[in-house]
Protein backbone atom coordinates (compact mmCIF):
# COMPACT_ATOMS: atom_id res chain seq x y z
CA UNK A 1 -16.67 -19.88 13.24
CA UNK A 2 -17.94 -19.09 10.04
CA UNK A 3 -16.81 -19.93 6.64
CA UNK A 4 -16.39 -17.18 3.94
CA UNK A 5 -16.81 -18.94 0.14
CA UNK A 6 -14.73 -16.28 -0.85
CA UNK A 7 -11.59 -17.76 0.62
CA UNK A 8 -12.11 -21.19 -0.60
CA UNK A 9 -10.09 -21.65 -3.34
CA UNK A 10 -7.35 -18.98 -2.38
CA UNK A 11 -5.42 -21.71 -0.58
CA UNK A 12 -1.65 -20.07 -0.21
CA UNK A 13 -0.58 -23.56 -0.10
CA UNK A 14 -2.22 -24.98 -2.94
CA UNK A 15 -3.21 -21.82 -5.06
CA UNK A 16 -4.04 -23.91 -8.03
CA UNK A 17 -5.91 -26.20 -5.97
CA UNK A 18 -4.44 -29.48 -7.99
CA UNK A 19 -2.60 -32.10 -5.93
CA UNK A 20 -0.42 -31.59 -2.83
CA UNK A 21 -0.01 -28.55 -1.51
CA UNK A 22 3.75 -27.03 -2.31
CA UNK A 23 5.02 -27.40 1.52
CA UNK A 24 6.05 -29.35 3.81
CA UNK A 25 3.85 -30.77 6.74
CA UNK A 26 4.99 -31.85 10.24
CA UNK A 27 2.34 -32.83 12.45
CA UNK A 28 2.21 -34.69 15.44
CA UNK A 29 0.62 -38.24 16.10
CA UNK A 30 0.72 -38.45 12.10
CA UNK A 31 1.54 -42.31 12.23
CA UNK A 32 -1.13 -43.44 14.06
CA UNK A 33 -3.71 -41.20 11.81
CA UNK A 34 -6.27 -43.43 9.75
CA UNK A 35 -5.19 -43.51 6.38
CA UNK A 36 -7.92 -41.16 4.74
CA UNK A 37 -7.48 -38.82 7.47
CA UNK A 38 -3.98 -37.56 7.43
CA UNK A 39 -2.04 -34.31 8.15
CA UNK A 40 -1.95 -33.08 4.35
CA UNK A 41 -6.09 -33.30 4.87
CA UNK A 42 -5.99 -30.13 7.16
CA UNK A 43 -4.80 -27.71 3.93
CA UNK A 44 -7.03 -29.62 1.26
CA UNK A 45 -9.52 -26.90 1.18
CA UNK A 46 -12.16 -29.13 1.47
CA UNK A 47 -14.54 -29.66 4.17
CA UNK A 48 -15.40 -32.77 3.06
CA UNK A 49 -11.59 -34.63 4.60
CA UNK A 50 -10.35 -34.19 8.06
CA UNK A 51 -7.11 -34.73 9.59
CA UNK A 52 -7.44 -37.06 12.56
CA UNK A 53 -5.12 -37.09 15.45
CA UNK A 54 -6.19 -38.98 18.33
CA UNK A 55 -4.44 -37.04 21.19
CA UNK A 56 -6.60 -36.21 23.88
CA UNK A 57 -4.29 -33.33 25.22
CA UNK A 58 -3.32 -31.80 21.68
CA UNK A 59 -0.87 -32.04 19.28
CA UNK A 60 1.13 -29.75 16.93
CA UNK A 61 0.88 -29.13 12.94
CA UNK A 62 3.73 -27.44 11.63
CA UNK A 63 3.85 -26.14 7.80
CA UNK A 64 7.07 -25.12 5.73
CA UNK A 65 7.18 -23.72 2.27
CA UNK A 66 9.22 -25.51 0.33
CA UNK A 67 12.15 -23.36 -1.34
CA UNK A 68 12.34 -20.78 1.59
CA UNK A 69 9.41 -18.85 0.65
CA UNK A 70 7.86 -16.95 3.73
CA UNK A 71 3.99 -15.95 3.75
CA UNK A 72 2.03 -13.25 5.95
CA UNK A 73 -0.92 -15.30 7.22
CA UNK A 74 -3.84 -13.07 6.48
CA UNK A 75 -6.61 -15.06 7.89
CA UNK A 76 -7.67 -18.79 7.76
CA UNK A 77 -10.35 -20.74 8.42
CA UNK A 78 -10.96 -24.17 10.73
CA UNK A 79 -13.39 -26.37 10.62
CA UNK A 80 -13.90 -29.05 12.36
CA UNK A 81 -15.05 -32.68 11.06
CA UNK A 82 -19.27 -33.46 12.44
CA UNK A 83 -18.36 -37.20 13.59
CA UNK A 84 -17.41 -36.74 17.61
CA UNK A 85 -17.84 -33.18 19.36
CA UNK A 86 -15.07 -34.06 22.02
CA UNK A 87 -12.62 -33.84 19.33
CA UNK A 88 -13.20 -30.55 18.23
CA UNK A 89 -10.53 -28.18 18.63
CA UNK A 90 -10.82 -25.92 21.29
CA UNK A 91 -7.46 -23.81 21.48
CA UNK A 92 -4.40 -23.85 19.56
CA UNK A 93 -1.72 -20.91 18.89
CA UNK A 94 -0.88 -19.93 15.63
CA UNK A 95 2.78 -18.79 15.44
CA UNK A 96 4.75 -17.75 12.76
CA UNK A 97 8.77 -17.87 11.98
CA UNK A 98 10.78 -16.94 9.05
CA UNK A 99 13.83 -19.00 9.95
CA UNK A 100 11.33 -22.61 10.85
CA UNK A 101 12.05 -22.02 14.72
């Protein structure tokens, strides 16, 4: 894929881009992630952190607004981490709910 600079820094989840993001993450195989490479890591805006989930036939990552807000998801952007190739993603769905079903 290719990143656009112009979305950087217009995270939804984090607009002002200081601490957590302002949601609530569900993601699976989150216990046995390492400890700098956890779930909140996938909506940190940086490509620096990763989230690491070792499941070799997927997982999920589910996101909630806290305080019932719903969102249109305009775009996004994923990148994956330059460590091991066979962990790349290569499919996922992206689904949307207003109700969190």
């Amino acid at each position: 894929g290719q990143v656009i600079p112009g979305l950087l820094g217009n995270d939804l989840t984090n607009p002002d881009n200081l601490g957590a993001p302002d949601v609530v993450i569900t993601a699976g195989d989150a216990a046995n992630s390492p400890l700098t490479e956890q779930p909140a890591n996938l909506l940190d805006n940086s490509t620096a952190t990763k989230w690491l989930a070792f499941q070799p036939n997927g997982t999920f990552y589910q996101v909630q607004f806290n305080g019932g807000a719903q969102h249109a998801v305009n775009t996004y952007t994923l990148t994956s981490a330059n460590d091991h190739a066979e962990r790349d993603p290569y499919r996922w769905n992206l689904s949307g709910s207003n109700n969190g079903t």
